[in-house]
Protein backbone atom coordinates (compact mmCIF):
# COMPACT_ATOMS: atom_id res chain seq x y z
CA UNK A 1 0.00 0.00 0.00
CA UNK A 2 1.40 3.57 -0.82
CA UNK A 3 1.80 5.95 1.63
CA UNK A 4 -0.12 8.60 2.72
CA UNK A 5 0.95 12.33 2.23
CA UNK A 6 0.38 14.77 4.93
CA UNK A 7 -2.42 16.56 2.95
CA UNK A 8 -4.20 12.99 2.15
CA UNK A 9 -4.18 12.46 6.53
CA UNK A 10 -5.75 15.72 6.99
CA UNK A 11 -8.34 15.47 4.43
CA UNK A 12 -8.51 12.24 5.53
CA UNK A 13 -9.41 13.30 9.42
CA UNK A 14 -11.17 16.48 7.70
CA UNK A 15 -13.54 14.22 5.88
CA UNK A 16 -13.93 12.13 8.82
CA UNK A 17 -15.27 14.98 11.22
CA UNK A 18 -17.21 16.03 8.60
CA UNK A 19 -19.37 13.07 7.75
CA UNK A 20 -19.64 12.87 11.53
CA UNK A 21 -21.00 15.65 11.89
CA UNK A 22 -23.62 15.40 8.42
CA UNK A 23 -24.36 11.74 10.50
CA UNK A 24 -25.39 13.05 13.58
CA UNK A 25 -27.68 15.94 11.89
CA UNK A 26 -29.13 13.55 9.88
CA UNK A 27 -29.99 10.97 13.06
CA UNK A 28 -30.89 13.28 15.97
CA UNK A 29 -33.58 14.77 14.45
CA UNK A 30 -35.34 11.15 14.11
CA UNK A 31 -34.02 10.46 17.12
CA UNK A 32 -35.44 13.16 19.07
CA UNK A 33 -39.16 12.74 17.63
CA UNK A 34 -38.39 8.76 18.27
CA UNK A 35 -38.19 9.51 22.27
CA UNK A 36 -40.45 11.86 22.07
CA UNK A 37 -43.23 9.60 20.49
CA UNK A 38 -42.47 7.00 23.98
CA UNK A 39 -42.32 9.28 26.30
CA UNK A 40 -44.68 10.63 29.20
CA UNK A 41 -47.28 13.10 27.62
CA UNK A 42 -47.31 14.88 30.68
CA UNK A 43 -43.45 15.00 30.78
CA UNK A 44 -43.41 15.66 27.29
CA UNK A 45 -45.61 18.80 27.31
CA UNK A 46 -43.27 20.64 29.92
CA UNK A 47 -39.93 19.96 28.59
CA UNK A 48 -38.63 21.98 25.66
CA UNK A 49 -35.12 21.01 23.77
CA UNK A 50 -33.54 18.19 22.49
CA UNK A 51 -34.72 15.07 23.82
CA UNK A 52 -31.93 12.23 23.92
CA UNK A 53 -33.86 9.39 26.03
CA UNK A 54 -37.48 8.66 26.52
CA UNK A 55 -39.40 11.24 29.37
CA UNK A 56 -41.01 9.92 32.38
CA UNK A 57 -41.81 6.20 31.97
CA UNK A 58 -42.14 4.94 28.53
CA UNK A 59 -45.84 4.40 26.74
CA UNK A 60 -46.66 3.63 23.63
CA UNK A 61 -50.19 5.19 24.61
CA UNK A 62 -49.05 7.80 21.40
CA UNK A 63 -48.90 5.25 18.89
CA UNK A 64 -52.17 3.09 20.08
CA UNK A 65 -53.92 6.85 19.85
CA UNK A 66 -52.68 6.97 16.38
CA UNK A 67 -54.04 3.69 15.21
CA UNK A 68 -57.14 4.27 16.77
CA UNK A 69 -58.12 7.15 14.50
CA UNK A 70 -59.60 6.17 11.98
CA UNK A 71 -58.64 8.70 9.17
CA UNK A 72 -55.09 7.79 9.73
CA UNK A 73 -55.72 4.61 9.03
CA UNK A 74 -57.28 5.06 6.01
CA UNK A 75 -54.92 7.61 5.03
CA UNK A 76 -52.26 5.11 5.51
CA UNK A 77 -54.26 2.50 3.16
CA UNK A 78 -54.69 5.20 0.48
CA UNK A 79 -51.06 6.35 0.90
CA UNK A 80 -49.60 2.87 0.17
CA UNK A 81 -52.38 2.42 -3.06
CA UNK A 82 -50.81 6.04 -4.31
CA UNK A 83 -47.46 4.68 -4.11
CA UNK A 84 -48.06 1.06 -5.90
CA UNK A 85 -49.68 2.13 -8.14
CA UNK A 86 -48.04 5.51 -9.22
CA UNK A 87 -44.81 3.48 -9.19
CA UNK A 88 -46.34 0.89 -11.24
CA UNK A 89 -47.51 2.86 -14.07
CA UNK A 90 -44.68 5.61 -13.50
CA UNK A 91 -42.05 2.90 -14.30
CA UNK A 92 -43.92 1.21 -17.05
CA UNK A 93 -44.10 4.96 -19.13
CA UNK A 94 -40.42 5.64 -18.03
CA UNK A 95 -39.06 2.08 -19.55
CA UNK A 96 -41.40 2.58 -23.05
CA UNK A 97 -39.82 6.09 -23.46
CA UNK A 98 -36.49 5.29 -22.26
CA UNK A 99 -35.91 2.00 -24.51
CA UNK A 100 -37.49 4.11 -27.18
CA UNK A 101 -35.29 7.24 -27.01
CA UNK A 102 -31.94 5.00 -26.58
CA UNK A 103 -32.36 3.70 -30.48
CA UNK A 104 -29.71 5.10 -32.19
CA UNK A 105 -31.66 4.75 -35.55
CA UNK A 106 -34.63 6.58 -33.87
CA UNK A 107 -35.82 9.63 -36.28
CA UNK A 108 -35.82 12.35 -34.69
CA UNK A 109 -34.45 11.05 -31.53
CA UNK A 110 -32.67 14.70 -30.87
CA UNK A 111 -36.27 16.68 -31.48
CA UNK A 112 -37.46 13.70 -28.69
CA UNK A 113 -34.70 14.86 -26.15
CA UNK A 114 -35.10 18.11 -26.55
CA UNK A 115 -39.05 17.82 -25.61
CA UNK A 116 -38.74 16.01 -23.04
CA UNK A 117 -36.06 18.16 -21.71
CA UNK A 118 -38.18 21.09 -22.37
CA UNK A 119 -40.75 19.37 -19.38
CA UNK A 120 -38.22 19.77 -17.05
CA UNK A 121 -37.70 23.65 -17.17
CA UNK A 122 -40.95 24.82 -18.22
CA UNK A 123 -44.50 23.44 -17.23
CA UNK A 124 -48.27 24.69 -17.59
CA UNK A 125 -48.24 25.96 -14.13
CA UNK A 126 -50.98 25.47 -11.20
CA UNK A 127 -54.08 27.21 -12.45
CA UNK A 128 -54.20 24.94 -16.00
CA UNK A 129 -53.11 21.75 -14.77
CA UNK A 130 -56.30 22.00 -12.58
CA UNK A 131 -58.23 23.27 -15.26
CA UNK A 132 -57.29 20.02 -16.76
CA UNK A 133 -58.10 17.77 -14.11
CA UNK A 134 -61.47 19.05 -13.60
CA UNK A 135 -62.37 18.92 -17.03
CA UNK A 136 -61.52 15.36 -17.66
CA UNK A 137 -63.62 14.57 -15.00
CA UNK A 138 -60.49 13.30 -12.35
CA UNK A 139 -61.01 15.62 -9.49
CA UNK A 140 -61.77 14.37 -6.64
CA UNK A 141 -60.81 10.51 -7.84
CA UNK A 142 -57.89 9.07 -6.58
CA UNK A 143 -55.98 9.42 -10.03
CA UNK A 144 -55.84 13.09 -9.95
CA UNK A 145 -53.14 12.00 -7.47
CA UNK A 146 -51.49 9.48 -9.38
CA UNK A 147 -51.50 10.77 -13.54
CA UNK A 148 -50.16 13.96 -12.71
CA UNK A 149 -46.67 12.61 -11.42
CA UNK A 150 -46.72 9.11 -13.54
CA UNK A 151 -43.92 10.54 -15.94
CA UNK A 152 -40.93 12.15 -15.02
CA UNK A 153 -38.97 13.71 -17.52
CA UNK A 154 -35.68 13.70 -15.31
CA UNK A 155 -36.18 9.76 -14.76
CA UNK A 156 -36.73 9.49 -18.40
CA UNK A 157 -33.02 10.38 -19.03
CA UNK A 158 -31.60 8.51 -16.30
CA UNK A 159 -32.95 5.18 -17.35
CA UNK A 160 -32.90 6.56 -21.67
CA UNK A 161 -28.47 6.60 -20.69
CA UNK A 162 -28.65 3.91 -18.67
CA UNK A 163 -30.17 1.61 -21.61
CA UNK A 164 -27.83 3.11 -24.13
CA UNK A 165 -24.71 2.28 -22.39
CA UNK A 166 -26.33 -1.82 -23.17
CA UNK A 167 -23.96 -3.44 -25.85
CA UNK A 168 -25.63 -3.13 -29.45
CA UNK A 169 -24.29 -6.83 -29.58
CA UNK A 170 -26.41 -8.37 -27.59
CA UNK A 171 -29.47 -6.73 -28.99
CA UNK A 172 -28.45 -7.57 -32.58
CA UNK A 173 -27.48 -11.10 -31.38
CA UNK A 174 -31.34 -11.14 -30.23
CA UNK A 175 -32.54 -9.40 -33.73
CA UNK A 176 -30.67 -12.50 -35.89
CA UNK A 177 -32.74 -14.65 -33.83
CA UNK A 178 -35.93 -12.77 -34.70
CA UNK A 179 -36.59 -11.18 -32.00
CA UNK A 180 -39.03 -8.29 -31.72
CA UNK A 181 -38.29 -4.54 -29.84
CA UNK A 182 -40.81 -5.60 -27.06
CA UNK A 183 -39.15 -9.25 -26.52
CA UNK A 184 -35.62 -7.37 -26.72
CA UNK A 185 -36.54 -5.00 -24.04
CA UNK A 186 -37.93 -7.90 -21.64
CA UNK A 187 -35.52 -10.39 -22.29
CA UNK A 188 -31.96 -8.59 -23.33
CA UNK A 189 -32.53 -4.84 -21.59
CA UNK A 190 -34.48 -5.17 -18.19
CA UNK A 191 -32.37 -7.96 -17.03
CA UNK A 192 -29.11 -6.08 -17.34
CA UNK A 193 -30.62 -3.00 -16.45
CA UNK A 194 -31.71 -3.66 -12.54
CA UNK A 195 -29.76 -1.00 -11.06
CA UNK A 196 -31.08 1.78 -12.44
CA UNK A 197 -34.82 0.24 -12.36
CA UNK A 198 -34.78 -0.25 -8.68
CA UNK A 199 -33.00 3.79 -8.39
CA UNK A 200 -36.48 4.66 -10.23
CA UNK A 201 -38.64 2.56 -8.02
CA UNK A 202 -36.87 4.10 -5.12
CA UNK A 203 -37.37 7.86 -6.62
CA UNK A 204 -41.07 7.16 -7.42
CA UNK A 205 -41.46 5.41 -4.21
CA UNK A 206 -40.20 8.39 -1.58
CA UNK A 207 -41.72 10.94 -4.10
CA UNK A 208 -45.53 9.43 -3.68
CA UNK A 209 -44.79 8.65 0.03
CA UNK A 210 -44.32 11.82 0.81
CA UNK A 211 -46.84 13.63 -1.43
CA UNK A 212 -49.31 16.04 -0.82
CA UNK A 213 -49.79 18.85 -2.39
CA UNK A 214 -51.65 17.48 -5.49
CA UNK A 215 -54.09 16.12 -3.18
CA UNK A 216 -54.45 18.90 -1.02
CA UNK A 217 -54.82 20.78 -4.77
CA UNK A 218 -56.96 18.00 -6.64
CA UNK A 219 -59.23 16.22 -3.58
CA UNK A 220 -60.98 19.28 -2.53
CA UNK A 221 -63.94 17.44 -1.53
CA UNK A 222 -62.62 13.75 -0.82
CA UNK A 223 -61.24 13.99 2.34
CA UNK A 224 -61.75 10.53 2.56
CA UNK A 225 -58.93 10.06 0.16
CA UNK A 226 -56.27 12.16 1.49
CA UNK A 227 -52.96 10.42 1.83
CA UNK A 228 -51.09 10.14 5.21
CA UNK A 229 -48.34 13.00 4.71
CA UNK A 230 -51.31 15.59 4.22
CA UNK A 231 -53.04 13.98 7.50
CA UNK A 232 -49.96 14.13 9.19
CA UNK A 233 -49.87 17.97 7.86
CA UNK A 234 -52.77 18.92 9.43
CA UNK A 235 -52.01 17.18 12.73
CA UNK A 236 -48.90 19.00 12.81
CA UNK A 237 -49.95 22.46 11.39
CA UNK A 238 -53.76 22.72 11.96
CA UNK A 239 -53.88 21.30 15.80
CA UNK A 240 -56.31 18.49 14.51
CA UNK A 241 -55.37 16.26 17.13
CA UNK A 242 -59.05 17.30 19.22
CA UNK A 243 -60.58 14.33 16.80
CA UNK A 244 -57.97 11.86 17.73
CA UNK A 245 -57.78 12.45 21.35
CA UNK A 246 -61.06 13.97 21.99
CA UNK A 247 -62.00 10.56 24.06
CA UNK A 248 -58.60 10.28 25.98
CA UNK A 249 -60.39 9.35 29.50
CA UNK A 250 -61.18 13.25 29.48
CA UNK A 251 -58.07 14.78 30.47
CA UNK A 252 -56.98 17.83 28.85
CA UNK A 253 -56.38 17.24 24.92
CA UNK A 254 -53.53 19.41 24.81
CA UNK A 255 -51.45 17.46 26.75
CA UNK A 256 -51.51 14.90 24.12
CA UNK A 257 -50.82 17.15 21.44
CA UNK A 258 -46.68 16.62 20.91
CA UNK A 259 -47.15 12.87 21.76
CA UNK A 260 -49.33 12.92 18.78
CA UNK A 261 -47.39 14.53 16.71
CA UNK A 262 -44.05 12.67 17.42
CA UNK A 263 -46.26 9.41 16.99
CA UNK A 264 -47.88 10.27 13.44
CA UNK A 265 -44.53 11.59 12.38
CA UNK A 266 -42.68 8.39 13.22
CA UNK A 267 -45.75 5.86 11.67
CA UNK A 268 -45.16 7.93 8.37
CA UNK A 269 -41.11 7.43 8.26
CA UNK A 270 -40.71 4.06 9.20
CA UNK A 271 -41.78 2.26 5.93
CA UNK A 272 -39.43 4.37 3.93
CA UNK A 273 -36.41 3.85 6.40
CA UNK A 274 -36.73 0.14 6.69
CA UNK A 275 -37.42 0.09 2.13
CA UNK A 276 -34.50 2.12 2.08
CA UNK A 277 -31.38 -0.48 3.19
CA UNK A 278 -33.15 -2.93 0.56
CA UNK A 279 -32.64 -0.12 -2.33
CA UNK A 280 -29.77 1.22 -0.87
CA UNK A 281 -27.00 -1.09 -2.80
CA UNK A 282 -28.28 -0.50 -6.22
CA UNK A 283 -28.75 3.49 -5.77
CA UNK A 284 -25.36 4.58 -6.15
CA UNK A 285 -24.52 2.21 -9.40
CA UNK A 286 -27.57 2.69 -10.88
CA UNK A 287 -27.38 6.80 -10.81
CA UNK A 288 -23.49 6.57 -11.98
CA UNK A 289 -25.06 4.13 -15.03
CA UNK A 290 -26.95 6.28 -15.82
CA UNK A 291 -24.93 9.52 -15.97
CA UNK A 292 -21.74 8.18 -17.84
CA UNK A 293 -23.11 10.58 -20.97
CA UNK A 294 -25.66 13.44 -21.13
């Protein structure tokens, strides 16, 4: 091994404090709402700052207050049907246009790039995309959520370089044995192409999970079908909690308030944080495939 310069031990050390550093902002945040979500309500509601261990004797009163509710639940439900689905037809639309744009015998294959491109800097804006949503009859239905979002333009290009960088071999190898585009891309190009397909299930996936705009936008009158993160936005933001908590053995609501909060906050990070380690392996090969070339 060769050595080390003195400038290669300090950036060394430099980089180590660093990351440190980027770690621990990253955890004690989660941490803190984490504790916060099993501690003592009562404890909870006169402490302020950081809190690095659970207050008071430890409940999980917060989370069984949570699951009680019923809109949460349902929000939940709905949350998890955004995401499989949206994923499901988001990824499907990506792979046609992607396969499609990396033929290098495509006509007009630059006028394609440059469209799509043109998504990504300009859109219709607010006012028209609702003006198209209500007129095709989607407001209020849950796929005013999910069309919207279903292709992204900068996924589009990730996956579109990631399929060009596929040996032209093996897909004329596949052509001499009469195989069609649609058999090529199942059986020669999604194999090979995993990496990048589970980066795009991964961006899809934390995108919907966290959405909530559009619905807050496009289910004006379908509360019933609000996803969790805009739940979770009013119990944080609106002081909703009264209708979870209203029938807590009638002690003072308020002093449930940050318990509820800490609890919600935590049932809607979980699922991503334990998808995550899963994905984690293919994200950063599958985002370096796919930006070898512009």
């Amino acid at each position: 091994m060769l050595k080390r310069t003195r400038g290669e031990k300090i950036f060394a050390v430099f980089n180590t404090i660093l990351l440190v550093m980027l770690s621990l902002i990253f955890v004690l945040p989660i941490w803190h709402v984490l504790m916060g979500s099993i501690s003592d309500p009562m404890r909870i509601s006169a402490y302020s700052g950081l809190i690095l261990h659970p207050l008071g004797s430890m409940t999980l009163g917060g989370y069984r207050l949570v699951f009680s509710n019923s809109s949460i639940i349902r929000s939940y439900a709905y949350t998890i049907l955004y995401v499989v689905v949206s994923t499901s037809i988001g990824l499907v639309l990506n792979i046609l246009a992607a396969y499609v744009m990396s033929r290098k015998n495509l006509y007009w294959g630059s006028l394609f790039s440059v469209i799509v491109l043109f998504t990504m800097m300009f859109n219709g804006g607010l006012v028209p995309t609702f003006m198209v949503i209500r007129n095709l009859g989607l407001l209020n239905t849950i796929w005013a959520v999910i069309l919207p979002s279903a292709a992204s333009a900068y996924n589009i290009i990730i996956m579109r370089t990631s399929f060009a960088e596929i040996p032209e071999e093996l897909q004329e190898a596949a052509r001499i044995d009469g195989a069609g585009h649609f058999r090529i891309l199942v059986q020669i190009v999604l194999p090979v192409s995993k990496a990048i397909i589970m980066v795009i299930v991964l961006f899809y996936g934390v995108m919907h999970w966290n959405e909530w705009f559009n619905a807050a936008i496009f289910l004006p009158n379908a509360r019933t079908k609000y996803p969790l993160q805009l739940v979770l936005r009013e119990i944080v933001l609106l002081s909703s909690e009264n209708s979870i908590v209203a029938d807590a053995d009638g002690q003072d609501v308020n002093i449930y308030r940050p318990l509820i909060k800490y609890a919600t906050i935590m049932v809607s990070v979980i699922p991503m944080m334990v998808l995550y380690p899963f994905v984690q392996r293919y994200f950063v090969s599958g985002v370096m495939i796919g930006a070898v070339k512009g």
